[in-house]
Protein backbone atom coordinates (compact mmCIF):
# COMPACT_ATOMS: atom_id res chain seq x y z
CA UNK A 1 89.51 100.41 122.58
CA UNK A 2 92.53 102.11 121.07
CA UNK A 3 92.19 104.17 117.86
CA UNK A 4 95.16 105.03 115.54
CA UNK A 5 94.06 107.83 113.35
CA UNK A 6 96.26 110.37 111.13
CA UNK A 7 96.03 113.29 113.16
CA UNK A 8 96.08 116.13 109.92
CA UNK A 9 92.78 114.75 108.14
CA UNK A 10 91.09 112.47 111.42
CA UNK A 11 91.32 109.21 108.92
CA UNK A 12 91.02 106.47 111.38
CA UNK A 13 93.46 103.31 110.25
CA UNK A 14 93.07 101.38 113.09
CA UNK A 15 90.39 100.46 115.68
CA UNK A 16 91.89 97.33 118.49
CA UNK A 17 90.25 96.28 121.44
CA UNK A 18 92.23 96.61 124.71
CA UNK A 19 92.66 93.25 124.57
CA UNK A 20 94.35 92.59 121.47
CA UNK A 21 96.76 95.72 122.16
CA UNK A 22 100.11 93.81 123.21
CA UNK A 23 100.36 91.50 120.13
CA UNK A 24 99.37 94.40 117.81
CA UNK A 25 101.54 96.38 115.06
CA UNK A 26 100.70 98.81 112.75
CA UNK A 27 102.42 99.03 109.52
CA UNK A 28 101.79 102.48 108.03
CA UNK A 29 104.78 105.03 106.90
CA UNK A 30 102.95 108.11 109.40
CA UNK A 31 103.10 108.90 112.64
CA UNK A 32 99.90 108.23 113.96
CA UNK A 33 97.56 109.38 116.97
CA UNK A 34 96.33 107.27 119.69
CA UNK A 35 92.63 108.11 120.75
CA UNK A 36 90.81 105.78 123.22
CA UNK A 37 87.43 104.79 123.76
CA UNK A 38 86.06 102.74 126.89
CA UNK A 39 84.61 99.88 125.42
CA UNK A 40 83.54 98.27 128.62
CA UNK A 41 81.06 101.36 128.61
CA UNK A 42 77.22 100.16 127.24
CA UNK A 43 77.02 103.81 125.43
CA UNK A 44 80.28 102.63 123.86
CA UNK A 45 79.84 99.03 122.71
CA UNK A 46 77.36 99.57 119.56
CA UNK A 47 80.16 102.26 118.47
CA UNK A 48 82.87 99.92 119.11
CA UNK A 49 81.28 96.71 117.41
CA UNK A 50 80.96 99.44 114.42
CA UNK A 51 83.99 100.68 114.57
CA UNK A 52 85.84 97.39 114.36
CA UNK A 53 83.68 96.53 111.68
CA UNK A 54 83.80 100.14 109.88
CA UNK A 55 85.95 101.89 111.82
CA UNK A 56 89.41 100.64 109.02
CA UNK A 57 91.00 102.67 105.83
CA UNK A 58 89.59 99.88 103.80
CA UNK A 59 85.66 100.47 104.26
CA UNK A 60 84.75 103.70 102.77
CA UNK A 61 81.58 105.17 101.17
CA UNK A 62 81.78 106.06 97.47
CA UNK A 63 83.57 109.32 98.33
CA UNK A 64 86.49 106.99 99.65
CA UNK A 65 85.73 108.46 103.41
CA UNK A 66 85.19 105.79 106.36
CA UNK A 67 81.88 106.06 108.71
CA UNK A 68 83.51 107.70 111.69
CA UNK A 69 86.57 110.08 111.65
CA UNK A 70 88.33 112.48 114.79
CA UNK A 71 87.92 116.11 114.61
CA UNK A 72 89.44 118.23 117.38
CA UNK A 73 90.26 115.01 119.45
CA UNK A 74 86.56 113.97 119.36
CA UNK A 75 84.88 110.80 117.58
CA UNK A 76 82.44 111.24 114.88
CA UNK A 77 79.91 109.13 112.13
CA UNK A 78 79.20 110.22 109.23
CA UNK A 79 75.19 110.67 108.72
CA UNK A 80 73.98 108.61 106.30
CA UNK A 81 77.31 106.70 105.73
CA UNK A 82 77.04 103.54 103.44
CA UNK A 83 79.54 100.97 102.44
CA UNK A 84 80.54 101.23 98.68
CA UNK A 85 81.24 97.60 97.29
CA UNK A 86 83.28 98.03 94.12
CA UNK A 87 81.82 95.36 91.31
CA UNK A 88 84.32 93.73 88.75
């Protein structure tokens, strides 16, 4: 799995499994970081089930931060991370 994350703050944008990497494009305005995860791994496939679930810019806790982030070229979740769900 291939994660695109802004290398200043370790926001991940995008999480895309190795499969779905030659038909994908990213449409953000910053130069963005290419981390990658073996997904074929069994350590790795509960993280990378999450993080295609979690992983985007669009799921963040109440804070506005998503579950995992990179620090210092290294993947981490946020303990006790939960979704907020905005209600209208």
């Amino acid at each position: 799995m291939k994660i695109l994350y802004n290398n200043l703050d370790g926001k991940i944008y995008y999480s895309v499994y190795n499969t779905d990497w030659f038909k994908f494009q990213h449409s953000t305005n910053i130069p963005l970081t290419e981390f990658e995860i073996d997904e074929v791994d069994p350590d790795n496939k509960m993280v990378c089930l999450d993080l295609k679930k979690y992983g985007n810019a669009w799921k963040t806790d109440i804070n506005g931060q998503g579950k995992y982030y990179i620090e210092n070229n290294e993947l981490f979740s946020r303990d006790g991370w939960e979704e907020f769900i905005r209600i209208y």
